[in-house]
Each structure stands twice: as structure tokens, then as C-alpha cells.
N, C-alpha and C. Protein backbone atom coordinates (compact mmCIF):
# COMPACT_ATOMS: atom_id res chain seq x y z
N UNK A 1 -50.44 -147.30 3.31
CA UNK A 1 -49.06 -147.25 3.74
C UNK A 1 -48.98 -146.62 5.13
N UNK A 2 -47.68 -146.88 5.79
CA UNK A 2 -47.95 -146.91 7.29
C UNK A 2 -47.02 -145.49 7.24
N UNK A 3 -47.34 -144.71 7.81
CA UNK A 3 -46.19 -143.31 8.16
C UNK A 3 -45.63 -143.45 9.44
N UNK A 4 -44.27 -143.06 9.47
CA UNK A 4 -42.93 -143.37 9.96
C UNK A 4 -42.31 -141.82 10.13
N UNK A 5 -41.45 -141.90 11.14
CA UNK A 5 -40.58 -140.72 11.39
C UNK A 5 -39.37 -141.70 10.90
N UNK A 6 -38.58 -140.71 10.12
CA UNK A 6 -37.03 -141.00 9.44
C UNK A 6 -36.09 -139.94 9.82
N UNK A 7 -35.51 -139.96 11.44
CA UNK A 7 -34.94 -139.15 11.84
C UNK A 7 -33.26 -139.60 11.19
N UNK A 8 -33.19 -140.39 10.39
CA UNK A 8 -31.87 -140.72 10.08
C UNK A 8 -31.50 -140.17 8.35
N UNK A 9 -32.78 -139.28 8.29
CA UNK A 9 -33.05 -138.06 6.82
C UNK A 9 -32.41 -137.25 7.48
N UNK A 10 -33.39 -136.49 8.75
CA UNK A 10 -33.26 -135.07 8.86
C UNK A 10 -31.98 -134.78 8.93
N UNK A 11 -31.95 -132.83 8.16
CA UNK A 11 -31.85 -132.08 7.50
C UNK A 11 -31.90 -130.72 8.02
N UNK A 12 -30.84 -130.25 8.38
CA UNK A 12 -30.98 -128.22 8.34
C UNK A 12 -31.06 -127.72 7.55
N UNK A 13 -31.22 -128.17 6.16
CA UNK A 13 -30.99 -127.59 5.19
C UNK A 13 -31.90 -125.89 5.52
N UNK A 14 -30.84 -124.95 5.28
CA UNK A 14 -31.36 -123.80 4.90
C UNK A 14 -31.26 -123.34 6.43
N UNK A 15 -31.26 -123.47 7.53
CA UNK A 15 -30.40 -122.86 9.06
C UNK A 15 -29.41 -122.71 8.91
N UNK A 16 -29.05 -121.78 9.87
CA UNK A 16 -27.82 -121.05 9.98
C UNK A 16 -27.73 -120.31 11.65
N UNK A 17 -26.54 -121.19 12.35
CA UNK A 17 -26.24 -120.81 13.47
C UNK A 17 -25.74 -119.75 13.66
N UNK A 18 -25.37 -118.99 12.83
CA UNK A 18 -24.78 -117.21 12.80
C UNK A 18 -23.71 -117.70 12.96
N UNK A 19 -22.63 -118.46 12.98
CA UNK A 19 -21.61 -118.21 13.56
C UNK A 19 -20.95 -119.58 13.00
N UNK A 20 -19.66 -119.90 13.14
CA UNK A 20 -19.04 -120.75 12.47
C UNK A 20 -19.19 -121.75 13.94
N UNK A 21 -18.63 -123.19 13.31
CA UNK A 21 -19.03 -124.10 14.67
C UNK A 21 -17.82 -124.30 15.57
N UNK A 22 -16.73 -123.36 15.23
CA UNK A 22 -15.46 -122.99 16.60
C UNK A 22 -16.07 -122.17 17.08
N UNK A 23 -16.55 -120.89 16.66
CA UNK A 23 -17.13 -120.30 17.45
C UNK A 23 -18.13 -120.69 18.45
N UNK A 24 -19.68 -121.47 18.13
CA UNK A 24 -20.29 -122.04 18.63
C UNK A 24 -19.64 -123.02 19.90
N UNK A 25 -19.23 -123.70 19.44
CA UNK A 25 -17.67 -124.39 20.51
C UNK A 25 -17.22 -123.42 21.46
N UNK A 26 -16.65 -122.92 21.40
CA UNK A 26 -16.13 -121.70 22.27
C UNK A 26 -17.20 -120.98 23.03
N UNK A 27 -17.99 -120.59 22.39
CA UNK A 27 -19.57 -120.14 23.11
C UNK A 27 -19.46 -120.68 24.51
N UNK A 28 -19.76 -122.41 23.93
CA UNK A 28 -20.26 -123.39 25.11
C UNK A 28 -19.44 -123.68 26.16
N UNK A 29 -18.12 -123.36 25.87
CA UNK A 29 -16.80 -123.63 26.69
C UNK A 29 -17.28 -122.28 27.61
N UNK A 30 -17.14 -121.27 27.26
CA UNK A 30 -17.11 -120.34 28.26
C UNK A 30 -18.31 -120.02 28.64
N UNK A 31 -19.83 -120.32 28.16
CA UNK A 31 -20.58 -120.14 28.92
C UNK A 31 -20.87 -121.01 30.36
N UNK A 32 -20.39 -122.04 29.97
CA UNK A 32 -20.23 -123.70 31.11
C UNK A 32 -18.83 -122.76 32.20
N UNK A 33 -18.25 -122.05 31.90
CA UNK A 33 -16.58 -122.29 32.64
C UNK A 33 -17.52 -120.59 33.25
N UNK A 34 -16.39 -119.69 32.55
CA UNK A 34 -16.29 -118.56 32.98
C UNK A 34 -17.15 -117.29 33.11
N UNK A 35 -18.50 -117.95 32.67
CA UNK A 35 -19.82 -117.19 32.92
C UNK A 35 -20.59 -118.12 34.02
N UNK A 36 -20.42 -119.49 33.84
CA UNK A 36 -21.41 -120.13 35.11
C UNK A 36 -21.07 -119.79 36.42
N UNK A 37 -19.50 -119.86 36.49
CA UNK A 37 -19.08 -120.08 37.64
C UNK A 37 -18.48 -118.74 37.89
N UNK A 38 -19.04 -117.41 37.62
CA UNK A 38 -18.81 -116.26 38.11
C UNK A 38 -20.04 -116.03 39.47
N UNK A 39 -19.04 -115.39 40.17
CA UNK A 39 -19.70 -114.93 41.41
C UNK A 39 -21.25 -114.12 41.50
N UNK A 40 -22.44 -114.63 42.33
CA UNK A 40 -23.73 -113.57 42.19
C UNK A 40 -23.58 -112.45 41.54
N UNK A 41 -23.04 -111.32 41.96
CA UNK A 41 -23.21 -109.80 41.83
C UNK A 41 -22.33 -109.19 40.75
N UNK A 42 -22.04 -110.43 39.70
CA UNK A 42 -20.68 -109.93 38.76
C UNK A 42 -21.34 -109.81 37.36
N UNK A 43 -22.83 -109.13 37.03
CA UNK A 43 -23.48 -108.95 36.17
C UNK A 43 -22.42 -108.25 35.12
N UNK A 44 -21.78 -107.44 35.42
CA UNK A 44 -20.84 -106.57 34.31
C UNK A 44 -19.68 -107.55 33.94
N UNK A 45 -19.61 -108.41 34.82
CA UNK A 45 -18.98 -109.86 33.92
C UNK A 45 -19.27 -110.52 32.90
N UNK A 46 -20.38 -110.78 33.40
CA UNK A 46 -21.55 -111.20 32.58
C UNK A 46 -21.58 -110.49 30.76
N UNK A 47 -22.49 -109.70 31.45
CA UNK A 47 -22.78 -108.80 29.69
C UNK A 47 -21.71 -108.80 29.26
N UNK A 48 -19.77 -108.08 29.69
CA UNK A 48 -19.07 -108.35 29.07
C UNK A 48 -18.90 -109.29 27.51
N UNK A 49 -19.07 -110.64 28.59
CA UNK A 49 -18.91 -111.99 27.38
C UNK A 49 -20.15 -112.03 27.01
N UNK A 50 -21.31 -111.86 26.95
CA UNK A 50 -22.33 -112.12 26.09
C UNK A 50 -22.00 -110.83 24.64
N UNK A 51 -22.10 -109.82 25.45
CA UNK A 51 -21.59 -108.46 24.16
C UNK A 51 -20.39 -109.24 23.35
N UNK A 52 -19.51 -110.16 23.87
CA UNK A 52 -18.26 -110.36 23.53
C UNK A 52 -18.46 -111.41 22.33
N UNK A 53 -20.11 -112.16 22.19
CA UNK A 53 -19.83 -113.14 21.71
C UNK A 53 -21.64 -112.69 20.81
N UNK A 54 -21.60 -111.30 20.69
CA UNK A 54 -22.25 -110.63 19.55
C UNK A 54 -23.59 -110.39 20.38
N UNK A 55 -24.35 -110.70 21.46
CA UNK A 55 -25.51 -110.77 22.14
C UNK A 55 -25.34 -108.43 22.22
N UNK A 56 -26.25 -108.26 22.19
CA UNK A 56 -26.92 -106.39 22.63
C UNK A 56 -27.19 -106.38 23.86
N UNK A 57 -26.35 -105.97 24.62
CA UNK A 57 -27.09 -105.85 26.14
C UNK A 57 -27.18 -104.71 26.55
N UNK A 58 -28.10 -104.04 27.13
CA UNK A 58 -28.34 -102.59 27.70
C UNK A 58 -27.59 -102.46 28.20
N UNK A 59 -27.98 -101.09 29.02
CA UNK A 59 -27.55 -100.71 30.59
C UNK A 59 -28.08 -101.73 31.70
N UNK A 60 -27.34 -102.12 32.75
CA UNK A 60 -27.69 -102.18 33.79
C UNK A 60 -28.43 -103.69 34.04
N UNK A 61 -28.26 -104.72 32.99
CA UNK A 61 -28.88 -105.67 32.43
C UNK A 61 -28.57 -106.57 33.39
N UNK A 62 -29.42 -107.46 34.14
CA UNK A 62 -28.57 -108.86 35.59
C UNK A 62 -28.99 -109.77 34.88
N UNK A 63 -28.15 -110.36 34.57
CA UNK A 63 -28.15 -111.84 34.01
C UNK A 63 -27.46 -112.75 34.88
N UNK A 64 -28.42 -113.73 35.91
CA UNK A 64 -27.36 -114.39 36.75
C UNK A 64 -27.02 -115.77 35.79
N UNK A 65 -25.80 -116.13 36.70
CA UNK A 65 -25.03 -117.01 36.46
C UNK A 65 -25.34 -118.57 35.39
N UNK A 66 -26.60 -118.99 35.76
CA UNK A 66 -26.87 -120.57 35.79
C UNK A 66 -28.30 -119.83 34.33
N UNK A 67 -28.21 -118.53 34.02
CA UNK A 67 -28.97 -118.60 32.71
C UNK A 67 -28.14 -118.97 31.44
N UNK A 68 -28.75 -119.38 30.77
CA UNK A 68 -28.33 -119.83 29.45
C UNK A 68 -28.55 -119.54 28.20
N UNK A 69 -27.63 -119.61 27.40
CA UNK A 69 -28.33 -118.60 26.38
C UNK A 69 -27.39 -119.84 24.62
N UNK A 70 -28.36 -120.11 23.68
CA UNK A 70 -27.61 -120.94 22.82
C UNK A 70 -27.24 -120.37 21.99
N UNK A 71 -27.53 -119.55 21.34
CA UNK A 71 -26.62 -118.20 20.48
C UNK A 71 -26.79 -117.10 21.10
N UNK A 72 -25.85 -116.20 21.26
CA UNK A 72 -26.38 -115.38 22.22
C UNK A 72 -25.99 -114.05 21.03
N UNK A 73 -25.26 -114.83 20.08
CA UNK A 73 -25.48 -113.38 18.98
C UNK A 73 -26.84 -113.40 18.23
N UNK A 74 -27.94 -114.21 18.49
CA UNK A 74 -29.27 -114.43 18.22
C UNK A 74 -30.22 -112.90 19.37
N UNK A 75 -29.42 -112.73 20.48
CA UNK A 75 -30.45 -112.47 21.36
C UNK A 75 -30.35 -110.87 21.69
N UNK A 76 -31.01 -110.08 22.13
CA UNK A 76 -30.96 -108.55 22.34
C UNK A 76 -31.64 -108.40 24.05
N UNK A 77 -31.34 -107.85 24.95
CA UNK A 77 -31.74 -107.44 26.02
C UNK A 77 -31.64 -105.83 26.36
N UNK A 78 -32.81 -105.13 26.46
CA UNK A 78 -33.15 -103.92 27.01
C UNK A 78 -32.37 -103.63 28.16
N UNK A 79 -32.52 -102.34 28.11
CA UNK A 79 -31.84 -101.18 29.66
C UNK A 79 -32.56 -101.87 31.00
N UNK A 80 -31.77 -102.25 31.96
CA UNK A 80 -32.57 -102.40 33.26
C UNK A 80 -33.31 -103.64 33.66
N UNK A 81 -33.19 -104.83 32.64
CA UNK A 81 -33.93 -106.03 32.45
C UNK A 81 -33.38 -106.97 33.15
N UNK A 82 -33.84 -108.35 33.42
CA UNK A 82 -33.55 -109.29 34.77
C UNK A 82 -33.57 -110.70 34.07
N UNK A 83 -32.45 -111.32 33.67
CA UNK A 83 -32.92 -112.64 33.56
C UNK A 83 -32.11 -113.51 34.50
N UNK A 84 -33.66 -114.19 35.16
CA UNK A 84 -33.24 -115.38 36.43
C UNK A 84 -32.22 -116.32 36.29
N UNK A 85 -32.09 -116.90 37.52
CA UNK A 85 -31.66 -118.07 37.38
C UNK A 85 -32.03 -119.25 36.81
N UNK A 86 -31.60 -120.03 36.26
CA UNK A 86 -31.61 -121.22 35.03
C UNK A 86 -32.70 -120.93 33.60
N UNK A 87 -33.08 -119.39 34.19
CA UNK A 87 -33.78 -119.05 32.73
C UNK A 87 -33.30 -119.55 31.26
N UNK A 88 -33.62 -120.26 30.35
CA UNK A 88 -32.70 -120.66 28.82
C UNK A 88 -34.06 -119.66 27.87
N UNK A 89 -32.44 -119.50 27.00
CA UNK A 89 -32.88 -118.60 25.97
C UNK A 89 -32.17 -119.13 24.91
N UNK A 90 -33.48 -120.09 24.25
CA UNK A 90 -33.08 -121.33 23.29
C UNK A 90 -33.28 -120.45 21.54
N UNK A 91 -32.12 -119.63 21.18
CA UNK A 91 -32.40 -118.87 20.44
C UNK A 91 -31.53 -119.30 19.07
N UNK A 92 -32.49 -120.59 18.56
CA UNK A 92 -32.04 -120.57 17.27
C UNK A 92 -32.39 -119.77 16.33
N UNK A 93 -33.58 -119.00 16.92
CA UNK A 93 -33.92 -117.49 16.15
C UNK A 93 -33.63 -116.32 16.82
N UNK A 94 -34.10 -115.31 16.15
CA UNK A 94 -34.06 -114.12 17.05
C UNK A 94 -34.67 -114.30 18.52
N UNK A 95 -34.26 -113.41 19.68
CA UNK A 95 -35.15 -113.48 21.16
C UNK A 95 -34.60 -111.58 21.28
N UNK A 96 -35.93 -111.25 21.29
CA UNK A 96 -35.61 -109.56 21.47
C UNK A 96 -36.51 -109.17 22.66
N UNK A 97 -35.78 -109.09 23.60
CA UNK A 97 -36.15 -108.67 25.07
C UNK A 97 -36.26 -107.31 25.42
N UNK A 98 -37.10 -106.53 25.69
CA UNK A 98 -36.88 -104.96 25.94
C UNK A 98 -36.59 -104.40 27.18
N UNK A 99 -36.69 -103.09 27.51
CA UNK A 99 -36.15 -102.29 28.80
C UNK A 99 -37.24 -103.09 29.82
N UNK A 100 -36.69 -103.17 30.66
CA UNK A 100 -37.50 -103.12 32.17
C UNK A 100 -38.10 -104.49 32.27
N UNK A 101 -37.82 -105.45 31.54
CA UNK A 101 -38.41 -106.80 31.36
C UNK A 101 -37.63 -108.15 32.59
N UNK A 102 -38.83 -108.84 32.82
CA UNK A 102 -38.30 -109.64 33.56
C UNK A 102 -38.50 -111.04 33.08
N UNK A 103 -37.36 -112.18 32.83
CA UNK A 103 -37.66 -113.31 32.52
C UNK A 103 -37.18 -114.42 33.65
N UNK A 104 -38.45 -114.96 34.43
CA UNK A 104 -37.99 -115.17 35.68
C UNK A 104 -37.15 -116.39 35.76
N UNK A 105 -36.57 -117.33 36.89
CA UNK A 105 -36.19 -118.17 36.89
C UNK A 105 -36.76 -119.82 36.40
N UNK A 106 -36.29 -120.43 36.12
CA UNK A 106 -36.59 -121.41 35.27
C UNK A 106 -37.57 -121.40 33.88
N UNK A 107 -37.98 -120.10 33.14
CA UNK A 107 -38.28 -119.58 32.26
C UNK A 107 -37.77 -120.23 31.02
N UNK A 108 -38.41 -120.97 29.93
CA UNK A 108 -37.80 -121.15 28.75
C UNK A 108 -38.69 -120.27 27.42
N UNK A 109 -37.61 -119.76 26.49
CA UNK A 109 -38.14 -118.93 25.75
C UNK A 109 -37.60 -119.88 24.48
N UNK A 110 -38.44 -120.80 23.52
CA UNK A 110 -37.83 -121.24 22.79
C UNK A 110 -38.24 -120.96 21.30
N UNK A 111 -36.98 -120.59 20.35
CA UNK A 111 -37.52 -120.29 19.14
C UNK A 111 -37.48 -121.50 18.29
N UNK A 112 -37.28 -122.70 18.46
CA UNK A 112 -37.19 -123.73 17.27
C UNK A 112 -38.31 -124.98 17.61
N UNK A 113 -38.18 -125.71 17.07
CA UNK A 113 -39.25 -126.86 16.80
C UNK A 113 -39.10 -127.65 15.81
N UNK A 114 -39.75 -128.49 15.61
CA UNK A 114 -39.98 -129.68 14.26
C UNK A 114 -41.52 -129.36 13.84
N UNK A 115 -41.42 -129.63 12.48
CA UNK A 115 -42.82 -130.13 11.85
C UNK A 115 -42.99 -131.52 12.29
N UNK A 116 -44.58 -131.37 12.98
CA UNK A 116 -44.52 -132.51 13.21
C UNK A 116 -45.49 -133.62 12.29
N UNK A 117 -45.96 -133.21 11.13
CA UNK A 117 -46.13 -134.13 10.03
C UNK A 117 -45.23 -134.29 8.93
N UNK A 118 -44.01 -133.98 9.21
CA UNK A 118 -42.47 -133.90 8.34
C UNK A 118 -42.21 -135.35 8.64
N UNK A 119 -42.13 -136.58 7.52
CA UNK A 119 -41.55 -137.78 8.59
C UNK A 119 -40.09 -137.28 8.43
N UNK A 120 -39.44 -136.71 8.03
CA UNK A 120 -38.09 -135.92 8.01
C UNK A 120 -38.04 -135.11 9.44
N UNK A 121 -38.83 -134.77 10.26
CA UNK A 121 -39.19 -133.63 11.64
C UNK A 121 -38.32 -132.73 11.02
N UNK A 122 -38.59 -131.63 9.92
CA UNK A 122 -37.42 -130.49 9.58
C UNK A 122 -37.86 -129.18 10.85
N UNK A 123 -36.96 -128.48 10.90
CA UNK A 123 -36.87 -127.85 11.74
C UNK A 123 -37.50 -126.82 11.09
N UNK A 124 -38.32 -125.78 12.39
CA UNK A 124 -38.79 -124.96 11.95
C UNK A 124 -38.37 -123.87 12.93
N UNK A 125 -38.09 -122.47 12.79
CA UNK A 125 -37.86 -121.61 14.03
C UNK A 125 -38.38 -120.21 13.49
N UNK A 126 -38.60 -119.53 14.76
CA UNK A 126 -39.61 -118.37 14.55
C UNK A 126 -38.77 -117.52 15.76
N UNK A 127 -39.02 -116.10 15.70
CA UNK A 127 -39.04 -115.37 16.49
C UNK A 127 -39.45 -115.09 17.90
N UNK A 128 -38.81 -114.94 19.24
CA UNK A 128 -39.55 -114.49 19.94
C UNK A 128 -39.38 -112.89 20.40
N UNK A 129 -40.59 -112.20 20.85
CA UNK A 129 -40.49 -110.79 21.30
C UNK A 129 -41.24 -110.89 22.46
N UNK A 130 -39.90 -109.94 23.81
CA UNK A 130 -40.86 -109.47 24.71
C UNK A 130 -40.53 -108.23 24.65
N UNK A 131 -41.89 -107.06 24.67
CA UNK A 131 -41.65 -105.98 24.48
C UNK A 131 -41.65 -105.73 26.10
N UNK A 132 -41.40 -103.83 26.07
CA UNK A 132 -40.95 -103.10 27.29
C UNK A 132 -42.04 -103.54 28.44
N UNK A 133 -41.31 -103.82 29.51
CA UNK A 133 -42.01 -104.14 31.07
C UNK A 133 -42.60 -105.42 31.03
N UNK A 134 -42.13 -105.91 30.16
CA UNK A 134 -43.42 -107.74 30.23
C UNK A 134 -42.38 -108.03 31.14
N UNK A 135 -43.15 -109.07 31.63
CA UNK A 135 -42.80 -109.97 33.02
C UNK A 135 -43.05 -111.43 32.61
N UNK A 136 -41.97 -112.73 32.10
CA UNK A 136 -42.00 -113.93 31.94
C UNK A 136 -42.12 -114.49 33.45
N UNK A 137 -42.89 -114.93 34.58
CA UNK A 137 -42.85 -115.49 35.67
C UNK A 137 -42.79 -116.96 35.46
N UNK A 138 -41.60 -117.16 36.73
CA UNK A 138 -41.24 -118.40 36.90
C UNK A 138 -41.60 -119.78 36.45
N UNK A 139 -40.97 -120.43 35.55
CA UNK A 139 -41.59 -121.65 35.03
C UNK A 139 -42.09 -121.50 33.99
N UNK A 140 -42.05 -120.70 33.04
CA UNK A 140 -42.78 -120.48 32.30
C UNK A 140 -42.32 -121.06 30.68
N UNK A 141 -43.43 -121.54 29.53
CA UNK A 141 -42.98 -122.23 28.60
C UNK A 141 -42.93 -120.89 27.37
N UNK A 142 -42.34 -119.96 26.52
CA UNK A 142 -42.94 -119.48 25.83
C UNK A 142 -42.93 -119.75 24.49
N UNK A 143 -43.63 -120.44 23.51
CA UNK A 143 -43.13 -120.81 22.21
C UNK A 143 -43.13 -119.86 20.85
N UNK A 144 -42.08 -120.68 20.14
CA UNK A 144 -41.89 -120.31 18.90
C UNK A 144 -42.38 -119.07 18.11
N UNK A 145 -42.33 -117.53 17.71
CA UNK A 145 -43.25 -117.14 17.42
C UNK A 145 -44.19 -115.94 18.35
N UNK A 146 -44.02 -116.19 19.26
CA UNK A 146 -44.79 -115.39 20.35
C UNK A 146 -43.90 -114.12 20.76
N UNK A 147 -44.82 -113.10 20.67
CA UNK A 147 -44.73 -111.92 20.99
C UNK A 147 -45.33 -111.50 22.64
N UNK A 148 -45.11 -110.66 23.49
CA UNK A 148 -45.58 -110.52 24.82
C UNK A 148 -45.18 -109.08 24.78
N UNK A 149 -46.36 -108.39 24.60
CA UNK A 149 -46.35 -107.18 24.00
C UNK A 149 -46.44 -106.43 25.56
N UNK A 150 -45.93 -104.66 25.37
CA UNK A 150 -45.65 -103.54 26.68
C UNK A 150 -46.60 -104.52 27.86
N UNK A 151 -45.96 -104.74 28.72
CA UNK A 151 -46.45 -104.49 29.96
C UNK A 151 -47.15 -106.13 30.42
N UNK A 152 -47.13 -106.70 29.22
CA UNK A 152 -47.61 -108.07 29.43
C UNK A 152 -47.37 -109.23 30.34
N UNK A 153 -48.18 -109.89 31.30
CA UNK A 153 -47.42 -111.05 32.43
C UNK A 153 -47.73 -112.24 31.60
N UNK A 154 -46.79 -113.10 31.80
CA UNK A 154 -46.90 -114.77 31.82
C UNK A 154 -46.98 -115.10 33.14
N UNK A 155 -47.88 -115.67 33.23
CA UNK A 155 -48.18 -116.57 34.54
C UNK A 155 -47.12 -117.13 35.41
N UNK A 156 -46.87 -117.66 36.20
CA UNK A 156 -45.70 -118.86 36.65
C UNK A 156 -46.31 -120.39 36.09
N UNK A 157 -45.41 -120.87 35.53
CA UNK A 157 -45.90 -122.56 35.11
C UNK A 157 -46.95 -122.08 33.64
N UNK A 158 -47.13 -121.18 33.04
CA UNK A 158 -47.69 -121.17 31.66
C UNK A 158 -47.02 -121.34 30.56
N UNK A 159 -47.71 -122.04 29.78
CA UNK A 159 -47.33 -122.36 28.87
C UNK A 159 -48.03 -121.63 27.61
N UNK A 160 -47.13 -121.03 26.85
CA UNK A 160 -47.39 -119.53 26.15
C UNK A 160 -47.38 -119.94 24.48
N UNK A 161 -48.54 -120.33 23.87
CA UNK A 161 -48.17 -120.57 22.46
C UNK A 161 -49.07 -118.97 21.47
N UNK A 162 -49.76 -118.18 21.92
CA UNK A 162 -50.14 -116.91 21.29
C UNK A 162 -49.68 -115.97 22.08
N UNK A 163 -49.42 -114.80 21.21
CA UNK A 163 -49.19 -113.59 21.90
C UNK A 163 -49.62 -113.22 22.77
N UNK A 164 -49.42 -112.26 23.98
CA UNK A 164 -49.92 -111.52 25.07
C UNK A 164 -50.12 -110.27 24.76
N UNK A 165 -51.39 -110.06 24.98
CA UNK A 165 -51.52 -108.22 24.46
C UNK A 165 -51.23 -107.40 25.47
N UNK A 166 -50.94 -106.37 25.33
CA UNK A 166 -50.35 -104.94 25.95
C UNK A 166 -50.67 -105.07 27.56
N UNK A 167 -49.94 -105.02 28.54
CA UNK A 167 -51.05 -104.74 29.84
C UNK A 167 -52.03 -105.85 30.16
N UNK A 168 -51.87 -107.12 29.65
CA UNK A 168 -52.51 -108.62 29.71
C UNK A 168 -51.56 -109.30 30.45
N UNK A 169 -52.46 -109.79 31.43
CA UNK A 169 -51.88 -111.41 31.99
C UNK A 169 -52.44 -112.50 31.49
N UNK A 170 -51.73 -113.28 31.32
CA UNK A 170 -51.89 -114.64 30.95
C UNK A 170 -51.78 -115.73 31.53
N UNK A 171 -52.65 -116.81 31.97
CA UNK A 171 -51.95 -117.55 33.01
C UNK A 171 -52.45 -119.07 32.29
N UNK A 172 -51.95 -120.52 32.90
CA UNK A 172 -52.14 -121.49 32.35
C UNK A 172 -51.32 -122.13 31.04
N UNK A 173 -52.41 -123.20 31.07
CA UNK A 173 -51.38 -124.17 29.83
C UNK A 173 -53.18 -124.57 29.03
N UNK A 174 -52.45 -124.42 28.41
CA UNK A 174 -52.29 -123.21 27.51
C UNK A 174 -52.67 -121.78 28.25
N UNK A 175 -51.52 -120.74 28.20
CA UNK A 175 -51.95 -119.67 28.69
C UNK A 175 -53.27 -119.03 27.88
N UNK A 176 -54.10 -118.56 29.04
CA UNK A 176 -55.38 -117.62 28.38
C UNK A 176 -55.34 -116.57 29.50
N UNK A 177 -55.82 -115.56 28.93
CA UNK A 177 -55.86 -113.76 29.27
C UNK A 177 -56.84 -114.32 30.45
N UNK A 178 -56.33 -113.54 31.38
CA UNK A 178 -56.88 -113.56 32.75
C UNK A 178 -57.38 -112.15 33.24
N UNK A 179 -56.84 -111.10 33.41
CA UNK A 179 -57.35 -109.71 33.70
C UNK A 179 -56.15 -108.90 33.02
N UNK A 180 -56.04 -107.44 33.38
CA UNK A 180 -54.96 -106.56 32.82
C UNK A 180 -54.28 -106.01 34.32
N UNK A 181 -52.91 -105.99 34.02
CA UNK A 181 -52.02 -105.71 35.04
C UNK A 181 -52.37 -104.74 35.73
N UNK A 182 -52.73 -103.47 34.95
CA UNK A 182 -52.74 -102.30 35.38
C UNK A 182 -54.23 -101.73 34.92
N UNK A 183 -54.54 -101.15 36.29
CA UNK A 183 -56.04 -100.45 35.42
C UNK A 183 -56.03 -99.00 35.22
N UNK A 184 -55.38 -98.38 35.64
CA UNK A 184 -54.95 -97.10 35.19
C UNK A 184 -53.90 -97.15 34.02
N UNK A 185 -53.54 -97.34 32.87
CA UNK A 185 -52.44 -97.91 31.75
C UNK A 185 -52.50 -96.25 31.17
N UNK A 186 -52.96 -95.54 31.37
CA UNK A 186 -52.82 -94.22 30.38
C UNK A 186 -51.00 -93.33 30.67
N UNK A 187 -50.21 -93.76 31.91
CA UNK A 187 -49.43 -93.32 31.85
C UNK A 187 -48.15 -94.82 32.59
N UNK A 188 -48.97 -96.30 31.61
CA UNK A 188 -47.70 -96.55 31.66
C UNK A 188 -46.93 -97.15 30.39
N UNK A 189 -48.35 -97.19 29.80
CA UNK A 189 -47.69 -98.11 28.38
C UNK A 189 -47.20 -97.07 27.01
């Protein structure tokens, strides 16, 4: 017998967008209107409506304009943290970002996926974590699941399917450990 994808099955069964789908609606209205099209330097605009629409945002948090975020009561951002321009934070799961973290521009952090021997493709979604001081650089893919533990770099243009350990850079597609950020680490991690 021949195997087939039957995308006219699939099924959420058992997801849950946190939120009712006016809400979700409304999300998208004002993230498109009155968060895109706020001025550069209006970060406390910003967090406002993300806090407003259940997202944790620190102190001092710059989230410019043209980032995106798909539940943003899915997502948590640390004291002092930077997310770029057109960065998406595709958070049909949790995305827990810590202090001092940078997720650079065009950055995707995505928690969902398909099985891909499901001929149903059911959805599958996992967690992402960047802990304190990691640095997501520009372009970067990070999937499903992945952790980027204190102090950790993503490359620019890597594509991130295992964790990053402490004070590790990672670079490539598939990202692999390249050297450690810091060689003195006893007073930063």
C-alpha cells in the first residue's frame, strides 16, 4: 500500500491557543495596527500591549516594531533583553527568554511542527528556552524544544535543532559548538 498525507484529517485535537479565538483575533488586529506601526523608540508602548495581552515583560525590555509574536500570552522576556527587528516568536508553546538576552533580527524561534510520519501531519509543539545573556544572532532558525543555556551564541544563519550549552557558540546548519564565548566564565555565568 502506497502512503499518502491526508491533510483534509488533520486535527488539533488536544492544543490549546490559551486564549479564546476573539481574543486571538484581536491579538492580530493590534499587533498588525497599533504595535507595528508605533514609532522606533516607543518600547514602553510596546511591552504595554504585549503585558496587555498576558506576555511577562521585564524591565527595560526593546522590542522593536516589525517583531512578532503569535501568542504572546505563551511568551516571557527577562530585564534588559532585545528583540530585533522582524524577529518571530512562533509560540504555540511556551518561549521563555531571560535577562540580558538578545534575539537578533530576522531570528525565528519556533515551538510547533508536524509529525512527519503522521499521514494526518498532527501537530506537535515543545518548548523553547533562552536562558540569561544568550545571544540568538541574526537569521537564525531555532527549533522546537531547544534550550540555549547562560551565556550561549547562535550563530547568524544557524539553524538550531539541540541545545546550546552554557558559554557555547554554535554556528551552522545544523548548528555545531564552535568555541566558548568567554574564557574567563568564573565571574560571568
Amino acid at each position: 500500500m502506497k502512503n499518502i498525507v491526508r491533510l483534509d484529517l488533520y486535527k488539533q485535537d488536544g492544543y490549546s491557543r490559551g486564549r479564546s479565538g476573539l481574543i486571538v483575533l484581536l491579538w492580530w488586529f493590534v499587533q498588525g495596527t497599533l504595535f507595528r506601526f508605533s514609532l522606533h523608540n516607543m518600547y514602553s508602548w510596546r511591552r504595554l500591549l504585549l503585558r496587555a495581552f498576558g506576555a511577562r515583560i521585564g524591565r527595560d525590555v526593546r522590542v522593536r516594531s516589525s517583531a512578532k509574536f503569535t501568542y504572546p500570552w505563551k511568551v516571557s522576556i527577562g530585564d534588559h533583553s532585545w528583540i530585533g527587528d522582524y524577529a518571530e516568536l512562533y509560540s504555540l508553546d511556551r518561549i521563555d527568554i531571560g535577562a540580558h538576552c538578545v534575539v537578533s533580527q530576522h531570528s525565528y524561534l519556533c515551538t510547533g511542527s508536524h509529525q512527519m510520519d503522521d499521514p494526518y501531519f498532527g501537530l506537535v509543539t515543545k518548548p523553547i528556552r533562552v536562558k540569561d545573556g544568550a545571544w540568538i544572532a541574526s537569521g537564525a532558525f531555532v527549533y522546537p524544544g531547544v534550550t540555549v543555556h547562560e551565556m550561549g551564541v547562535v550563530g547568524a544563519r544557524s539553524t538550531v535543532t539541540k541545545d546550546v550549552g552554557a558559554n557555547e557558540v554554535h554556528i551552522g546548519a545544523p548548528a555545531r559548538f564552535m568555541k566558548n564565548r568567554f574564557e574567563d566564565t568564573g565571574l560571568l555565568l
